[in-house]
N, C-alpha and C. Protein backbone atom coordinates (compact mmCIF):
# COMPACT_ATOMS: atom_id res chain seq x y z
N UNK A 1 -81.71 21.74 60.61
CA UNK A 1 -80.48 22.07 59.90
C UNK A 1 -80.63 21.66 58.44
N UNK A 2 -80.50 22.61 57.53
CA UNK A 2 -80.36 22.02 56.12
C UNK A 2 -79.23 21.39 55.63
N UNK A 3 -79.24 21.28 54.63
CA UNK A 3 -78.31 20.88 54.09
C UNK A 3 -76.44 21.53 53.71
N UNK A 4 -75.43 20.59 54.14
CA UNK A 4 -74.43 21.33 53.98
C UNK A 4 -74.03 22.07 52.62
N UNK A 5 -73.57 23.39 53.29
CA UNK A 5 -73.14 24.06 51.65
C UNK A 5 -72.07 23.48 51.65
N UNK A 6 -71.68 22.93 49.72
CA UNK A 6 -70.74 22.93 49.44
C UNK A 6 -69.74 24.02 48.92
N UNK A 7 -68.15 23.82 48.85
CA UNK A 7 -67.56 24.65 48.13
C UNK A 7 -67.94 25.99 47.62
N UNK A 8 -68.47 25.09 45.97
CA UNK A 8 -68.99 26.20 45.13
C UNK A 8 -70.36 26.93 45.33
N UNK A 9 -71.17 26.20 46.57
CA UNK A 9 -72.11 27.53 47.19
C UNK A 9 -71.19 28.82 48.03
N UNK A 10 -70.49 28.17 48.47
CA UNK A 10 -69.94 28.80 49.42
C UNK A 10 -68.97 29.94 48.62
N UNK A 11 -68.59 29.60 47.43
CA UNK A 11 -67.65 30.89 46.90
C UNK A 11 -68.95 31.80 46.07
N UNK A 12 -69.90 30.85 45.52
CA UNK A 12 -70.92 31.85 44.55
C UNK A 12 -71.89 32.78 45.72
N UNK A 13 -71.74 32.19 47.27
CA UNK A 13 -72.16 32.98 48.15
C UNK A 13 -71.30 34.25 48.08
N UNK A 14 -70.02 34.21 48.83
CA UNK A 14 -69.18 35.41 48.35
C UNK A 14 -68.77 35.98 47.55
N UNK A 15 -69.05 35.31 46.34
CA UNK A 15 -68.63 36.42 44.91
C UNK A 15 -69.41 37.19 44.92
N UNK A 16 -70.73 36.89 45.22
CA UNK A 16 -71.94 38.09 45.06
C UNK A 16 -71.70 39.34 46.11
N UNK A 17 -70.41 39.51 47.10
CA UNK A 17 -70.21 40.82 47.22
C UNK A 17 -69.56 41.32 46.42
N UNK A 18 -69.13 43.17 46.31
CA UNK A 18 -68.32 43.63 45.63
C UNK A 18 -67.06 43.55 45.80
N UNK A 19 -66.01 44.01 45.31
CA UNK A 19 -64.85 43.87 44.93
C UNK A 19 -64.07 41.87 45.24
N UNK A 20 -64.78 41.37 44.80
CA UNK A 20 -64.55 39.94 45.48
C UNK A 20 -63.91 38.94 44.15
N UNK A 21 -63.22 37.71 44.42
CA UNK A 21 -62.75 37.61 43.19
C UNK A 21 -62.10 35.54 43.33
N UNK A 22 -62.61 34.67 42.43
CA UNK A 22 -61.87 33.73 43.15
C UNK A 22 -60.59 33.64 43.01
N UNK A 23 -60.00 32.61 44.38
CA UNK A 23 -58.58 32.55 43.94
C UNK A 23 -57.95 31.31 44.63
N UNK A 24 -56.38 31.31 44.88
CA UNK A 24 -56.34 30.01 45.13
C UNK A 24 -55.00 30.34 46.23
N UNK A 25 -55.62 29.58 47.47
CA UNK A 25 -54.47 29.63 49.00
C UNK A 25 -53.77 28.20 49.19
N UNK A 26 -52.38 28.19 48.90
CA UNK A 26 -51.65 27.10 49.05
C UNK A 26 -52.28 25.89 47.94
N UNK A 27 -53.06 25.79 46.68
CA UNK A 27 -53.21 25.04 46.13
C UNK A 27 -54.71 24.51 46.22
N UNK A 28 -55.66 25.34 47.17
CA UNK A 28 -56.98 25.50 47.64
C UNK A 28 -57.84 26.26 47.00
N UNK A 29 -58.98 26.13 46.60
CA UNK A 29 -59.64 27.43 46.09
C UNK A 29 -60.22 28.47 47.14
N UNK A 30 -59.94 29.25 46.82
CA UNK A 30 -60.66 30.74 48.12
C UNK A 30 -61.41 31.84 47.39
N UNK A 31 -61.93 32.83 47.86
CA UNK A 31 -62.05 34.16 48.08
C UNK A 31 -61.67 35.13 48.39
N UNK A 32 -61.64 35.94 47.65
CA UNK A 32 -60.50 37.31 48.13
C UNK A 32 -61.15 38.23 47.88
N UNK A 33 -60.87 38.95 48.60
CA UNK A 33 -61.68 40.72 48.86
C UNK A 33 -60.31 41.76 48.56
N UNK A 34 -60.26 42.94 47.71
CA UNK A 34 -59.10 43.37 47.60
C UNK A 34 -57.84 43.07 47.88
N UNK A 35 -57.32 41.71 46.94
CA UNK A 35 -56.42 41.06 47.49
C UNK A 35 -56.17 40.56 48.71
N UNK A 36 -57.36 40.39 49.61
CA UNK A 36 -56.97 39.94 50.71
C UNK A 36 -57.88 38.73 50.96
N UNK A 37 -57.44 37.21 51.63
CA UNK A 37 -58.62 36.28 51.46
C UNK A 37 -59.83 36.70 52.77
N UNK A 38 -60.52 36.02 52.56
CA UNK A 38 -61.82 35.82 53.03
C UNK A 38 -62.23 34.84 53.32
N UNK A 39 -61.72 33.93 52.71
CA UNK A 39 -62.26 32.49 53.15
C UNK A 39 -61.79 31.45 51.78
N UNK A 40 -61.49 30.30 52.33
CA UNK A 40 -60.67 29.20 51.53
C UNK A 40 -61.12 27.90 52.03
N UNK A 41 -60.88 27.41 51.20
CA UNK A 41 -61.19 25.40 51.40
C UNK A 41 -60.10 25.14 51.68
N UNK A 42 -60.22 24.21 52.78
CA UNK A 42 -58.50 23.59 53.95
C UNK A 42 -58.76 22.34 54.07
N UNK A 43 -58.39 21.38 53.10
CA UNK A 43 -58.84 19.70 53.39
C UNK A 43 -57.19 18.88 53.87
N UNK A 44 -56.88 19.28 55.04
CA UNK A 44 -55.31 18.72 55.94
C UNK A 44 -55.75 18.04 56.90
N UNK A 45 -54.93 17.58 56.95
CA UNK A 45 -54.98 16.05 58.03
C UNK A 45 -55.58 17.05 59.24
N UNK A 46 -55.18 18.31 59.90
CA UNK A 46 -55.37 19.16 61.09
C UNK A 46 -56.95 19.90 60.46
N UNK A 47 -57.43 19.51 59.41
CA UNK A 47 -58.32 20.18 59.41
C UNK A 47 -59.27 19.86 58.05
N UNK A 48 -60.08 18.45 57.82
CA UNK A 48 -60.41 17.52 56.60
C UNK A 48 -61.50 18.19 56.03
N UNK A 49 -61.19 18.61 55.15
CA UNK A 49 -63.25 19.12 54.98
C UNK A 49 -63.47 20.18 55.54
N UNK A 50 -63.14 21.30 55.46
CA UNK A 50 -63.39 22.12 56.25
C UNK A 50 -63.00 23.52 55.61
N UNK A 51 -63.97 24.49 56.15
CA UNK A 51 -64.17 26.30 54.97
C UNK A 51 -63.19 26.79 56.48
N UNK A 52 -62.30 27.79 55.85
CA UNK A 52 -61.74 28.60 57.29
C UNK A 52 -61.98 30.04 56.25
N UNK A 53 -62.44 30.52 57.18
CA UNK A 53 -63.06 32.16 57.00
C UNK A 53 -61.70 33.21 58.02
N UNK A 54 -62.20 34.50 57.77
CA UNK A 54 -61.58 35.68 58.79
C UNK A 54 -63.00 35.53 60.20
N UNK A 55 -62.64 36.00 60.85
CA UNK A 55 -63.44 36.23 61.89
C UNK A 55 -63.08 37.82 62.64
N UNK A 56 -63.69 38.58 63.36
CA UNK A 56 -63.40 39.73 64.24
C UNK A 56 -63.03 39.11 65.27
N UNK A 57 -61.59 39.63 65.36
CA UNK A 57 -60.02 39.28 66.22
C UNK A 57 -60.86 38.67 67.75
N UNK A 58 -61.67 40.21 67.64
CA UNK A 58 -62.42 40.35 68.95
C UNK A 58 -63.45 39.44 69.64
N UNK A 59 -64.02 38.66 68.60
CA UNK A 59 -64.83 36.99 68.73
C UNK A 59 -64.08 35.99 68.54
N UNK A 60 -62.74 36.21 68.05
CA UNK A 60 -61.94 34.83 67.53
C UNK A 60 -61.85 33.57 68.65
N UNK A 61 -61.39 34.07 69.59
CA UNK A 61 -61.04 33.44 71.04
C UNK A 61 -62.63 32.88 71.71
N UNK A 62 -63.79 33.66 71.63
CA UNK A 62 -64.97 33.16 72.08
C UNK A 62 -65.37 31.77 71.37
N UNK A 63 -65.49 32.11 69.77
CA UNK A 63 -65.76 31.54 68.61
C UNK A 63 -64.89 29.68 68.81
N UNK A 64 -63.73 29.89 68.94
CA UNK A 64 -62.67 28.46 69.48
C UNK A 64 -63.11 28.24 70.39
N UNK A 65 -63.17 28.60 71.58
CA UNK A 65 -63.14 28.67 73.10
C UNK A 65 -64.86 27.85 73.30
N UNK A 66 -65.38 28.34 72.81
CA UNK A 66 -66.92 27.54 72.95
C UNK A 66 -67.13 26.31 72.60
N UNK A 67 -67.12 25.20 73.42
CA UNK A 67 -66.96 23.92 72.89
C UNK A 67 -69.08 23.76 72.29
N UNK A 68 -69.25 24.56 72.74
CA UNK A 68 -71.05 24.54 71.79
C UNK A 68 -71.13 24.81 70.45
N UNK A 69 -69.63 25.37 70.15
CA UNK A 69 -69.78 26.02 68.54
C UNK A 69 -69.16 25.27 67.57
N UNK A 70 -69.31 24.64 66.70
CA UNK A 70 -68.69 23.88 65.35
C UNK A 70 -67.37 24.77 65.47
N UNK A 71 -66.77 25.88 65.84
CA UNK A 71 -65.73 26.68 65.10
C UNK A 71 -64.18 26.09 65.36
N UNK A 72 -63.14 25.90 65.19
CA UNK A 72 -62.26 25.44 65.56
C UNK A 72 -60.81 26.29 64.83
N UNK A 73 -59.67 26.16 65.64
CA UNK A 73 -58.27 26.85 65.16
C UNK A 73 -57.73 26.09 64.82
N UNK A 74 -56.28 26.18 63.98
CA UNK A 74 -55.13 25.11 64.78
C UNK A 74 -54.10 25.95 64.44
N UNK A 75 -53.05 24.74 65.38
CA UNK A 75 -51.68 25.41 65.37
C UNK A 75 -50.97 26.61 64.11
N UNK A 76 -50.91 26.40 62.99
CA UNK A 76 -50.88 26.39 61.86
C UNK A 76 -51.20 27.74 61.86
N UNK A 77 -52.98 28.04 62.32
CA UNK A 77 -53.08 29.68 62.21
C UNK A 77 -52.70 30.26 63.54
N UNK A 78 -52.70 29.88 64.61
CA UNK A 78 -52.10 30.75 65.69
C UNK A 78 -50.47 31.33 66.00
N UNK A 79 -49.34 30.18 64.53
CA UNK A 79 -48.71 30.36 64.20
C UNK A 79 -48.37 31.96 63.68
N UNK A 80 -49.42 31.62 63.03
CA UNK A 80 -49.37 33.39 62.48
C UNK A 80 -50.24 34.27 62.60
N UNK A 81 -50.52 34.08 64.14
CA UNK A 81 -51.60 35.09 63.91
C UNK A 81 -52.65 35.47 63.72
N UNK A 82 -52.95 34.17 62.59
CA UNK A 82 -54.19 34.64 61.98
C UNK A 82 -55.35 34.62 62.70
N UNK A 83 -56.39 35.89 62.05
CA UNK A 83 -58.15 35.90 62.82
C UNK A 83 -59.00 35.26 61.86
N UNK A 84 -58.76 33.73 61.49
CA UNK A 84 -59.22 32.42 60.65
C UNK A 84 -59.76 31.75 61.49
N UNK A 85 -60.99 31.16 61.30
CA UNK A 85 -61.46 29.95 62.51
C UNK A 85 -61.71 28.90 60.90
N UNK A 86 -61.67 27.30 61.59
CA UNK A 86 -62.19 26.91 60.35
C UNK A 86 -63.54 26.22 60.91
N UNK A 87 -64.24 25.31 59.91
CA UNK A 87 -65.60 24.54 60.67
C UNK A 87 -66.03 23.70 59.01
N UNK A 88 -66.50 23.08 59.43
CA UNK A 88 -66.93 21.75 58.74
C UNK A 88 -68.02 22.23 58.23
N UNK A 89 -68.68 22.05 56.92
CA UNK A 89 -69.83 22.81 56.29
C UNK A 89 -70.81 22.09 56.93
N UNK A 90 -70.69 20.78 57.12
CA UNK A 90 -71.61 19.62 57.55
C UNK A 90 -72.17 20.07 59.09
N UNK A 91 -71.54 20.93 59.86
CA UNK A 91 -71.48 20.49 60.98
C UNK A 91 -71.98 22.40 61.31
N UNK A 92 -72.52 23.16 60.86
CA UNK A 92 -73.38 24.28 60.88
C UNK A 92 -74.14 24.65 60.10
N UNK A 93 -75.61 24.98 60.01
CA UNK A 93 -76.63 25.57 59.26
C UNK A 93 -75.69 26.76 58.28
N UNK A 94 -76.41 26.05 57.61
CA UNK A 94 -76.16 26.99 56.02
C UNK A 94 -76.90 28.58 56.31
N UNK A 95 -77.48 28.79 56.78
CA UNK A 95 -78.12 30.21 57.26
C UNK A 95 -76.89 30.61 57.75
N UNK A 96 -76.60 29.92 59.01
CA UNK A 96 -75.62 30.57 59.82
C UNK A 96 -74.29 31.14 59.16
N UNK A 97 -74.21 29.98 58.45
CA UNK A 97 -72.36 30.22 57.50
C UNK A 97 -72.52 31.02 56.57
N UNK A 98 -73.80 31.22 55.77
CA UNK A 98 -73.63 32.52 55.33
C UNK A 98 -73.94 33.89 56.33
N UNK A 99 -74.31 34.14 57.27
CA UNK A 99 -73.85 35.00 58.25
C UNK A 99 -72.40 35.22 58.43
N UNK A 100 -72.07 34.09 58.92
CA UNK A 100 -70.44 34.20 58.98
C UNK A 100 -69.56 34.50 58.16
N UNK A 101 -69.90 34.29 57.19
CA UNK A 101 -69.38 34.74 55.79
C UNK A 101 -69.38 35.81 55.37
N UNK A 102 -70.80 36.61 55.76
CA UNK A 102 -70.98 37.85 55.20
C UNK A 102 -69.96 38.86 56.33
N UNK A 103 -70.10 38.42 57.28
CA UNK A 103 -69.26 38.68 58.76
C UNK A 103 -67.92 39.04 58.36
N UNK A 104 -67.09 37.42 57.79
CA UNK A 104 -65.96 37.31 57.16
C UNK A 104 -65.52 38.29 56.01
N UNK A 105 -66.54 38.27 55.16
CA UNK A 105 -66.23 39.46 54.58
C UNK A 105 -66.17 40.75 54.86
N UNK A 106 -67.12 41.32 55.37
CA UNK A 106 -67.11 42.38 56.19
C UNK A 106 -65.86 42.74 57.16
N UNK A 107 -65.46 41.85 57.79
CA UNK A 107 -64.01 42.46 58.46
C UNK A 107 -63.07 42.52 57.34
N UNK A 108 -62.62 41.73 55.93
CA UNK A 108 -61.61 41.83 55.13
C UNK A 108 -61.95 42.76 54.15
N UNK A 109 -62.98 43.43 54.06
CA UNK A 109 -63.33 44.44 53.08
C UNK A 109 -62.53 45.80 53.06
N UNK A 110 -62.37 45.91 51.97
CA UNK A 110 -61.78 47.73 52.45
C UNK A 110 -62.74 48.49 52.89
N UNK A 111 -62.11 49.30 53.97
CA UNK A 111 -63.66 49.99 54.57
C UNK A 111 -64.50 51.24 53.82
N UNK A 112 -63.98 51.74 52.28
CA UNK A 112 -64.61 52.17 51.40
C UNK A 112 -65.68 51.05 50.93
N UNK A 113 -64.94 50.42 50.19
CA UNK A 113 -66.25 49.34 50.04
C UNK A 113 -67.23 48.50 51.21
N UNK A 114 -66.85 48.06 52.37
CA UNK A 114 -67.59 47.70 53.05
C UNK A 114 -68.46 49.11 53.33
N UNK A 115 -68.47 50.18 53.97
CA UNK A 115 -69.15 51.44 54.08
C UNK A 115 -70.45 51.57 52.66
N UNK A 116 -69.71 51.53 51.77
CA UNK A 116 -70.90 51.21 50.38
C UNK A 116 -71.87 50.34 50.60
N UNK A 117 -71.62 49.27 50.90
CA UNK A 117 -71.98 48.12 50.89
C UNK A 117 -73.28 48.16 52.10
N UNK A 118 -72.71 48.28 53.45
CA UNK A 118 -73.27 48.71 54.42
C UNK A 118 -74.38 49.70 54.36
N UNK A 119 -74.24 50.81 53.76
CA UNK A 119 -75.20 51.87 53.66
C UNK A 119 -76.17 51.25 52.61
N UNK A 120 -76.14 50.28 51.62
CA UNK A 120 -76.93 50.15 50.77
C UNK A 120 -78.04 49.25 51.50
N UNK A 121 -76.87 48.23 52.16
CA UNK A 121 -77.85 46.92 52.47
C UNK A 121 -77.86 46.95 54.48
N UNK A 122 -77.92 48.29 55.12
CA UNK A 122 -77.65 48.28 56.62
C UNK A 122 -76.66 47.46 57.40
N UNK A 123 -76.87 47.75 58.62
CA UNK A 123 -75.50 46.85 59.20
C UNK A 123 -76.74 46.03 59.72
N UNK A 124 -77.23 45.25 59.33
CA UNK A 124 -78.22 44.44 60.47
C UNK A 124 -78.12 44.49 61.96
N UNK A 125 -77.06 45.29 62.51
CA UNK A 125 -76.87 45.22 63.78
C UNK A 125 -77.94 45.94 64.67
């Protein structure tokens, strides 16, 4: 495992997609993809240190549910809904979180630009 990304890896990771932009959630710094976030710094008593990203709705529940995986919810986002997991930078490979990230972005992208994006650089899938 390398070393944890901080913060500002973690936003100069996502600025380098397109339409991406920093910004700021409840007094936090984040990422936003056509006005919509992508991922934010959450340092609360329910959640210290810790990046919460979007996730696909459709892994959200696996992603929590796996006590093997760093990923974690709380009340707060199931409150609303949200398809946010958060996780501790410390506590997953920096390979991986930028996967997840690119992931994260990829579901909040507009699907004009993600489609661009995709065709340039494949879906690795």
């Amino acid at each position: 495992m390398g070393t944890a990304m901080t913060w500002s890896e973690i936003e100069a990771f996502l600025l380098g997609f397109p339409d991406t932009e920093a910004s700021t959630s409840w007094g936090m710094p984040g990422v936003k993809t056509g006005g919509r976030l992508v991922a934010w710094w959450r340092d609360q008593d329910d959640s210290p240190g810790c990046v919460a990203f979007k996730v696909d709705r459709a892994e959200l529940d696996g992603l929590v549910e796996d006590s093997s995986t760093p990923y974690f919810t709380i009340e707060h986002f199931r409150k609303f809904d949200s398809n946010a997991v958060l996780v501790r930078p410390e506590d997953v490979d920096p390979d991986e979180l930028r996967e997840m990230l690119t992931d994260a972005w990829l579901v909040t992208a507009k699907p004009t630009v993600r489609k661009a994006w995709l065709a340039e650089h494949g879906d690795g899938g």
